[in-house]
C-alpha atoms as a PDB file:
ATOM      1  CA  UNK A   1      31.110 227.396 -83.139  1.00  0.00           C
ATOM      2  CA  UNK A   2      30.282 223.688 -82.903  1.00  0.00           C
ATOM      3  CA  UNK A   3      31.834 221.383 -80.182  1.00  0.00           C
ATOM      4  CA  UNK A   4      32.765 218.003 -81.277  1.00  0.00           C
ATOM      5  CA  UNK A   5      32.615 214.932 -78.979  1.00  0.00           C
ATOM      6  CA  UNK A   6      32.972 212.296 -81.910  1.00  0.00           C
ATOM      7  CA  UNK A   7      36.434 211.113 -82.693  1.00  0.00           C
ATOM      8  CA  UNK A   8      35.648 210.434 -86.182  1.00  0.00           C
ATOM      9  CA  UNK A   9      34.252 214.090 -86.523  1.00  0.00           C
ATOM     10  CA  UNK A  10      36.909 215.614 -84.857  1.00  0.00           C
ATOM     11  CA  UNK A  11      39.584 213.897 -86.951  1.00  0.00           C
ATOM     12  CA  UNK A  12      37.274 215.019 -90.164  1.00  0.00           C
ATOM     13  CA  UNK A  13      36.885 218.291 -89.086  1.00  0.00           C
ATOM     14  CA  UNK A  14      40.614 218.705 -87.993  1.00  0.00           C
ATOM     15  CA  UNK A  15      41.373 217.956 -91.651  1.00  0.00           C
ATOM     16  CA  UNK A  16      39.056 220.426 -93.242  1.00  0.00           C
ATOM     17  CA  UNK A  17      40.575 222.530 -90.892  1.00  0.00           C
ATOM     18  CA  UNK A  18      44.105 221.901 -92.081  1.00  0.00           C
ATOM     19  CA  UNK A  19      43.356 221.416 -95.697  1.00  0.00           C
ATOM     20  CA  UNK A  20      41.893 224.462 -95.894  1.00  0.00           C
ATOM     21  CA  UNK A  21      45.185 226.375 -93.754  1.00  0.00           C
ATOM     22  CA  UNK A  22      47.598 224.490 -95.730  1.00  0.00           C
ATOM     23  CA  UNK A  23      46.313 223.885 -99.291  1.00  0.00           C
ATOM     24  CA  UNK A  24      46.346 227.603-100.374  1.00  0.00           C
ATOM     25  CA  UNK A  25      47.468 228.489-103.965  1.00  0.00           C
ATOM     26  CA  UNK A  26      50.656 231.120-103.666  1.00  0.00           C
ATOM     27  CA  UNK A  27      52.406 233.285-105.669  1.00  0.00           C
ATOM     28  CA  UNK A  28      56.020 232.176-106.329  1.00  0.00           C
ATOM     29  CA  UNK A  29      58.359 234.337-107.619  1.00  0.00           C
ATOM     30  CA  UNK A  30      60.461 231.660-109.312  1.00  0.00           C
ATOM     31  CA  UNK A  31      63.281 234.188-110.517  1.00  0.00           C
ATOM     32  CA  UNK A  32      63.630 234.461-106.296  1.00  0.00           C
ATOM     33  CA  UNK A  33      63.880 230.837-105.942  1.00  0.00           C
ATOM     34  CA  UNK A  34      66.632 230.649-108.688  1.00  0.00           C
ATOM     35  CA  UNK A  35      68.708 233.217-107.204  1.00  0.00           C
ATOM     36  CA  UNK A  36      69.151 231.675-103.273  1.00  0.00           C
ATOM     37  CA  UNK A  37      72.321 230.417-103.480  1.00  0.00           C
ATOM     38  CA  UNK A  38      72.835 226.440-103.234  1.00  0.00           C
ATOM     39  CA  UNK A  39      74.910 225.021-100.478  1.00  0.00           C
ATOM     40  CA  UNK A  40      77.120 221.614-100.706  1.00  0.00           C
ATOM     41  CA  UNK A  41      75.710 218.463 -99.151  1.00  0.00           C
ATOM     42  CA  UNK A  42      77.743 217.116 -96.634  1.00  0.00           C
ATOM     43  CA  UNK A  43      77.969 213.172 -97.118  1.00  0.00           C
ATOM     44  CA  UNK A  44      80.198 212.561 -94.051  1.00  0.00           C
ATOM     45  CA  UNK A  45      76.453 212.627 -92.289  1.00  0.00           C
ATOM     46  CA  UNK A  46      75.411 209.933 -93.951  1.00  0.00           C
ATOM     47  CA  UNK A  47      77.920 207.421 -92.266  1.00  0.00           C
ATOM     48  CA  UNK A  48      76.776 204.904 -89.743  1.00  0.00           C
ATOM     49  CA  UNK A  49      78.225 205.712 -86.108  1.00  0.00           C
ATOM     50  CA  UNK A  50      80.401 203.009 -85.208  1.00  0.00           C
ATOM     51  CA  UNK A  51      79.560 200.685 -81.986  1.00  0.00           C
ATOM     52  CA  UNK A  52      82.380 202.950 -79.834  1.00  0.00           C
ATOM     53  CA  UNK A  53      80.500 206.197 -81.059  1.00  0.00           C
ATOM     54  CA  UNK A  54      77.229 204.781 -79.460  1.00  0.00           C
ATOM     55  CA  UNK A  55      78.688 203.855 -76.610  1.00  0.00           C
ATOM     56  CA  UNK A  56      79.978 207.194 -75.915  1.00  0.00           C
ATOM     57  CA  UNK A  57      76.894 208.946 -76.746  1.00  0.00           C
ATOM     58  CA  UNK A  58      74.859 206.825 -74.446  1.00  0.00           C
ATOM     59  CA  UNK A  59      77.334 206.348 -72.097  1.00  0.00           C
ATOM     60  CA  UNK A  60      76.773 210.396 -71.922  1.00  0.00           C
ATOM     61  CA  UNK A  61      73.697 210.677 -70.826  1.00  0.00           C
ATOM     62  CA  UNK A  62      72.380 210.929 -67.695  1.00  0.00           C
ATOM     63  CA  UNK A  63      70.114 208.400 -66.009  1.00  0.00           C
ATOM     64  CA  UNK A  64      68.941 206.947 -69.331  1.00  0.00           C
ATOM     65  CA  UNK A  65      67.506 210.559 -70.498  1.00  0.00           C
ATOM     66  CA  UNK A  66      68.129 212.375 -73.453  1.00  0.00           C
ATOM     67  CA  UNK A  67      70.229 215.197 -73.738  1.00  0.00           C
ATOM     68  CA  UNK A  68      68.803 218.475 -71.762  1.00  0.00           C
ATOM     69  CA  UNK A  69      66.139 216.806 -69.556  1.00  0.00           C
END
């Protein structure tokens, strides 16, 4: 195995790397895919917090870190 200390041949063998992981034909059972059942899409997410929501949720956290740190 080769060791790269090039940036630009790192990043152009990193991509190789990945196209060749990630760009792999597959067989897809489409009769599969049509039978998972659909779920409904909740549009109450899409709402923009209001300016009291925000300052609650940063009012929550602790020294200026997020959530669980």
């Amino acid at each position: 195995m080769e060791t790269f200390s090039d940036s630009k041949r790192i990043v152009a063998r990193s991509s190789e790397h990945f196209q060749k992981l990630l760009n792999v034909p597959g067989d897809i059972d489409h009769e599969a895919l049509d039978n998972i059942p659909q779920r409904i899409t909740k549009t109450s997410l899409d709402e923009i917090p209001t300016t009291a929501e925000m300052a609650r949720a940063i009012a929550g956290l602790k020294d200026g870190k997020a959530h669980g740190t």
